[in-house]
Structures are given as C-alpha cells and as structure tokens.
C-alpha atoms as a PDB file:
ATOM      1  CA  UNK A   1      15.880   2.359  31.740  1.00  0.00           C
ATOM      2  CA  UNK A   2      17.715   5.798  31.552  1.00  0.00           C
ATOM      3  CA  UNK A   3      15.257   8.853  30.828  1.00  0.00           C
ATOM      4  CA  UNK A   4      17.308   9.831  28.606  1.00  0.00           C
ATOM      5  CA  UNK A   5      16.907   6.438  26.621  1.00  0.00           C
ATOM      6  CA  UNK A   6      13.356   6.416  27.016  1.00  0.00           C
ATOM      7  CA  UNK A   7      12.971  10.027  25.583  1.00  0.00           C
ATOM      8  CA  UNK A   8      15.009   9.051  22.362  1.00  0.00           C
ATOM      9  CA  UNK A   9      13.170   5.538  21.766  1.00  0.00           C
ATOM     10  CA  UNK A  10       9.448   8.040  22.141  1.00  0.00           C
ATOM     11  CA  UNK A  11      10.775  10.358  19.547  1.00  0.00           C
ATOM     12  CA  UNK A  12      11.871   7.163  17.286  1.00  0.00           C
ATOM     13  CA  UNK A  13       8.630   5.881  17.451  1.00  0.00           C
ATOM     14  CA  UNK A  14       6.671   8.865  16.799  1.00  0.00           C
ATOM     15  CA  UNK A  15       8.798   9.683  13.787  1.00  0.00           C
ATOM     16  CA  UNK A  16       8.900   6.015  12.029  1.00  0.00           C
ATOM     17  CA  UNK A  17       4.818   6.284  12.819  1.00  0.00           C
ATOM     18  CA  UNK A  18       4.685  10.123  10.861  1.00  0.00           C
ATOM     19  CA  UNK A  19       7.046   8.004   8.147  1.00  0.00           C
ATOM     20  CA  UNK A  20       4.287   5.323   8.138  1.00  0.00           C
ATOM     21  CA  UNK A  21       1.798   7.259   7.842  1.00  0.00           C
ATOM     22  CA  UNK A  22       3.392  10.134   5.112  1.00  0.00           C
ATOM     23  CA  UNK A  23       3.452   7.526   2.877  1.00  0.00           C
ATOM     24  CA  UNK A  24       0.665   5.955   3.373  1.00  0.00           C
ATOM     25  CA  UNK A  25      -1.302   8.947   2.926  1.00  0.00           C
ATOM     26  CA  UNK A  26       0.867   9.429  -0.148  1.00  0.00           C
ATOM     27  CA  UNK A  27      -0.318   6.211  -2.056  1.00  0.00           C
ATOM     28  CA  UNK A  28      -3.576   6.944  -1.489  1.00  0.00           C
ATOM     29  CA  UNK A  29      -2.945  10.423  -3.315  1.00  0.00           C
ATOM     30  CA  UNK A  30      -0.914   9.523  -5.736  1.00  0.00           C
ATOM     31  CA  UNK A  31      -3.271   7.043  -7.079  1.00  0.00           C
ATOM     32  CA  UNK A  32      -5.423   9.620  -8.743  1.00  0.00           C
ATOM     33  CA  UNK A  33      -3.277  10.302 -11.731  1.00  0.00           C
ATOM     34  CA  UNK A  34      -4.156   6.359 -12.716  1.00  0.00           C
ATOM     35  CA  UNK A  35      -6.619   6.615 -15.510  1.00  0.00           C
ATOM     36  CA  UNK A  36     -10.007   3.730 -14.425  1.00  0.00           C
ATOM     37  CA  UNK A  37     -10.491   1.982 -17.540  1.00  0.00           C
ATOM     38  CA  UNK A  38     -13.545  -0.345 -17.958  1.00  0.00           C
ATOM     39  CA  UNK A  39     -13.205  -3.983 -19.229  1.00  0.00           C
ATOM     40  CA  UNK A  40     -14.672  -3.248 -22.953  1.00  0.00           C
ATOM     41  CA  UNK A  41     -12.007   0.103 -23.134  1.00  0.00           C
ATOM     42  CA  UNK A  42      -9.049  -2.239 -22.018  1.00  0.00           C
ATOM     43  CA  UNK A  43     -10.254  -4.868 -24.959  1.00  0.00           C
ATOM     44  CA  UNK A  44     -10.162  -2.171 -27.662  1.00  0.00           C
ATOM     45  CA  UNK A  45      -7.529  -0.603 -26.898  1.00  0.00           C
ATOM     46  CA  UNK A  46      -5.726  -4.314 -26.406  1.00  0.00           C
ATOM     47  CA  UNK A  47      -6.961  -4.752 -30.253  1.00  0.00           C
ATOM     48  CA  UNK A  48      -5.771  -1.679 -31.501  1.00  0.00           C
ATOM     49  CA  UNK A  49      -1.972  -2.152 -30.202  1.00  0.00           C
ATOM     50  CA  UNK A  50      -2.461   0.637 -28.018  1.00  0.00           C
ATOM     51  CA  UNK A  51      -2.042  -1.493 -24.685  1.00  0.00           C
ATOM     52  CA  UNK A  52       2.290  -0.405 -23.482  1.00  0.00           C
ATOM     53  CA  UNK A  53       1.936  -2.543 -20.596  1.00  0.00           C
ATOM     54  CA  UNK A  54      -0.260  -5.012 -18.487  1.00  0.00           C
ATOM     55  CA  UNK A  55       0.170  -6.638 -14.937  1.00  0.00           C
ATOM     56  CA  UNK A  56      -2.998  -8.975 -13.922  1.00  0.00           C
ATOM     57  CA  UNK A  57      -3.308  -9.687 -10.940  1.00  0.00           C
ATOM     58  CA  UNK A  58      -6.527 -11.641  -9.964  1.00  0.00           C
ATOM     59  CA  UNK A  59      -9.217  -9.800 -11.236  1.00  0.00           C
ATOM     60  CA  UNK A  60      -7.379  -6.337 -11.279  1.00  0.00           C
ATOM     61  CA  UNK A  61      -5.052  -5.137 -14.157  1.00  0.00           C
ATOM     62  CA  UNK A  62      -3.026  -2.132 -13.991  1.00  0.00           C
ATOM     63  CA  UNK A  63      -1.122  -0.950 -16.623  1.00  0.00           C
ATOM     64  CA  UNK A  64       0.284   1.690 -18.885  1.00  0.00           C
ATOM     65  CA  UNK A  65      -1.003   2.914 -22.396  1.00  0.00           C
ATOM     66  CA  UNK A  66       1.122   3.288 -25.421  1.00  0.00           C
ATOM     67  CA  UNK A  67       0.707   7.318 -24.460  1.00  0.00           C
ATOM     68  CA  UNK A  68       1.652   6.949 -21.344  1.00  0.00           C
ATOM     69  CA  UNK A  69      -1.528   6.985 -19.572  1.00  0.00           C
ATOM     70  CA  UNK A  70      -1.220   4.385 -16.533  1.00  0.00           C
ATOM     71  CA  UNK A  71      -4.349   2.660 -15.838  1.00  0.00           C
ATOM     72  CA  UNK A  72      -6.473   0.267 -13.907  1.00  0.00           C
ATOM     73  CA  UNK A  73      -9.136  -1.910 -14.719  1.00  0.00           C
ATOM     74  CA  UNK A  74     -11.090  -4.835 -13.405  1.00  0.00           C
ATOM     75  CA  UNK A  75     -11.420  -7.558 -15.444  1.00  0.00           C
ATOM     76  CA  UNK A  76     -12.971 -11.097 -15.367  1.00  0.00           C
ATOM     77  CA  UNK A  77     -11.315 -14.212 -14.910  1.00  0.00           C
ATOM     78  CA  UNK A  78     -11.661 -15.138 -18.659  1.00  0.00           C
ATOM     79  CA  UNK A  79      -8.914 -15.359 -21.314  1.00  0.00           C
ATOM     80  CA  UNK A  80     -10.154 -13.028 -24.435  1.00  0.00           C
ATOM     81  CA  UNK A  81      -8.266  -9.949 -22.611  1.00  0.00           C
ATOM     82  CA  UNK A  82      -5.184 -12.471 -22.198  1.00  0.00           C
ATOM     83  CA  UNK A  83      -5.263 -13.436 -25.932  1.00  0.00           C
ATOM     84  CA  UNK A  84      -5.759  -9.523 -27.203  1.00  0.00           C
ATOM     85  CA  UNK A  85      -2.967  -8.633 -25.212  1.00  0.00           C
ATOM     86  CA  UNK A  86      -0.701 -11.334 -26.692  1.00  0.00           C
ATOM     87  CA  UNK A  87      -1.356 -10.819 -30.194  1.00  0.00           C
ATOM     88  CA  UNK A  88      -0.846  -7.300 -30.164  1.00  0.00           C
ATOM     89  CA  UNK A  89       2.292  -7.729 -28.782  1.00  0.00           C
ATOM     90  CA  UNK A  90       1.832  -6.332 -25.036  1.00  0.00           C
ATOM     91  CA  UNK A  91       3.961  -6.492 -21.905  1.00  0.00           C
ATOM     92  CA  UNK A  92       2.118  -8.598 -19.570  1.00  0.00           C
ATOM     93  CA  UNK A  93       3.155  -9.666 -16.430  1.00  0.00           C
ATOM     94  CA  UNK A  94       1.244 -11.888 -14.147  1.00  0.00           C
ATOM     95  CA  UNK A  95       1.315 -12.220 -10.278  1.00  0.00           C
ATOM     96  CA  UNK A  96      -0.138 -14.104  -7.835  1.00  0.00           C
ATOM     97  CA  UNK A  97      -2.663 -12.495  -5.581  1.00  0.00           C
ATOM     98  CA  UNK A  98      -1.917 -14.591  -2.460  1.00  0.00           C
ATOM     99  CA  UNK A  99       1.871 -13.632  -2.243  1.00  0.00           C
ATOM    100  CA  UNK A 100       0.580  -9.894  -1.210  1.00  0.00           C
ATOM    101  CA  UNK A 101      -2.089 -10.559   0.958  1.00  0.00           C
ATOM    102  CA  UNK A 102       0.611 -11.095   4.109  1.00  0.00           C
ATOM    103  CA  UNK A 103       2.383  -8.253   3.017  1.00  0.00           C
ATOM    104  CA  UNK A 104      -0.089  -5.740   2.199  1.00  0.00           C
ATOM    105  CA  UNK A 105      -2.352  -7.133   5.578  1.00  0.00           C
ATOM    106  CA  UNK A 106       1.240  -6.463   7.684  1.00  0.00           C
ATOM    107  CA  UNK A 107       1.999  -3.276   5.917  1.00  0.00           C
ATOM    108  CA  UNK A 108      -1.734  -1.947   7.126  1.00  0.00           C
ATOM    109  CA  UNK A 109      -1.490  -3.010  10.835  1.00  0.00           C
ATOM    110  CA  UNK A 110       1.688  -1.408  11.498  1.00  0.00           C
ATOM    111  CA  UNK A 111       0.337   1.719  11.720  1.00  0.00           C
ATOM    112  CA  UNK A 112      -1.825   1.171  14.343  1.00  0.00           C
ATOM    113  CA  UNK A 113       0.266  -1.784  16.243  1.00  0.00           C
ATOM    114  CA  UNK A 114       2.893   1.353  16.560  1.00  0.00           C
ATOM    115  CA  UNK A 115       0.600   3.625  17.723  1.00  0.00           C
ATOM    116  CA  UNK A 116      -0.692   0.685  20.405  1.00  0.00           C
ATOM    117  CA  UNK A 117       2.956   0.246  21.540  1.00  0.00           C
ATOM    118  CA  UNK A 118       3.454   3.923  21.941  1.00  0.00           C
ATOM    119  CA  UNK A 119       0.252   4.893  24.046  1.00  0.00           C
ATOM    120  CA  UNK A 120       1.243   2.153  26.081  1.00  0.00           C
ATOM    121  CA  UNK A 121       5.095   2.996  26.586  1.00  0.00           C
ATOM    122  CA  UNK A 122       3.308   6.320  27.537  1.00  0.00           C
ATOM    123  CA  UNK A 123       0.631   5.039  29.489  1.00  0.00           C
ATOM    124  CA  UNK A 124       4.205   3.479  31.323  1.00  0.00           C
ATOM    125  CA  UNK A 125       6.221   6.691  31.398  1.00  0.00           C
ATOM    126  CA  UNK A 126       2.882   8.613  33.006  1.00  0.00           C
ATOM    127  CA  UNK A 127       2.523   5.891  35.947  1.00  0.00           C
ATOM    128  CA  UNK A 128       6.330   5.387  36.634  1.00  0.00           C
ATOM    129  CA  UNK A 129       6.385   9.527  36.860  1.00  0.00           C
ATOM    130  CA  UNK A 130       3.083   9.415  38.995  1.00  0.00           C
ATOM    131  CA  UNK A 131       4.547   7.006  41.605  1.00  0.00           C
ATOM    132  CA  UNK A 132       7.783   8.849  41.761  1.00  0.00           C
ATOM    133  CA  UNK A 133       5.799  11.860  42.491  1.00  0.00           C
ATOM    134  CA  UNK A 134       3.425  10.550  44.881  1.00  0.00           C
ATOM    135  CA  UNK A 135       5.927   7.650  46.892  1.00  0.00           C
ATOM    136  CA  UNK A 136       3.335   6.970  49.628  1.00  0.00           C
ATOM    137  CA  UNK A 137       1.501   4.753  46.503  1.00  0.00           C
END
C-alpha cells in the first residue's frame, strides 16, 4: 500500500475515533440538565396534568414536564403510572427495550474496536519501517 495511502487512512481513523468519542463524552454531559424524578413525584405530577410527555421504556421513563423540565425516572413494571398518564391526557410513547440493546452494545464497542484496529495498523506501519531499516532481518 502507498505511504501516502496509509498516512491518510491513520489520520481517518484517528479523527472518526476523536468524533466517537466527542460525542460520547457529550451525552454523558449533556445528561445533567435531565431533572431525576422519583416514582411517587412522577405519579403526582401524572395526577395533576402536569406530565407534557412520557416514553417508558422497561423500567425507565424519561420525559418532559408541562414546564419544560425533561426528566427521568424509574418506575415499576405496574400499570397505576400507565393509567395516571392516560387520564390526564399525556403523550406516552412506549418502546421496546430489546430493539436497543444491539444498538446501544455496538455503539459502545466501537470505540475501542477502532482504537484496536489502529494500534494494530500501527503496530504494522512500526515493523514494516523497522525491517526496511534494518534489511539483514
């Protein structure tokens, strides 16, 4: 392969693994501004109308209030937060956990499987260099 080539596909690969990790540092921060609710909060506030918003997912429910404060809760795999929500005339969209598991398992290996493949198209580049330097080898 061209040096040139191999140069261009290191800085590619270094840069999409900065991109990777940018935003993956950048969910983690971002998810301070969500407001953690507890189970009995979520229930009153479901009674009083004052529930926007509401995706369950398993046992997790994230959501925005009808100020505009998101939030997330854990909640238990009974009904009574289902029916509040529903009578007070909430949003409430429900998704199944499993669907995200292969995504959000492949999402948090790339990372790392990139920076594999790139120490060891280095590890490569250092022995092809080493041999070229040293042709009695």
């Amino acid at each position: 392969m061209n040096a040139a080539v191999k140069q261009v596909l290191i800085w590619v690969f270094l840069l999409t693994g900065l991109i990777c990790l940018w935003r993956f540092i950048g969910r983690s921060a971002g998810s301070s501004t969500i407001h953690s609710a507890t189970y009995s909060d979520l229930i009153d506030k479901a009674n009083d109308s004052k529930v926007k918003q509401v995706t369950i997912e398993g046992t997790t429910a994230t959501g925005t209030f009808t100020d505009g404060t998101e939030f997330r809760a854990t909640i238990p795999p009974d009904d009574s937060l289902f029916k509040a929500l529903r009578n007070h005339g909430s949003n409430i969209t429900i998704r199944d956990q499993t669907s995200n598991v292969w995504t959000s398992t492949l999402i948090s290996i790339a990372p790392f499987a990139l920076l594999l493949v790139l120490w060891f198209f280095l590890l490569r580049q250092m022995q092809a260099k080493s041999k070229a330097a040293n042709p009695s080898q």
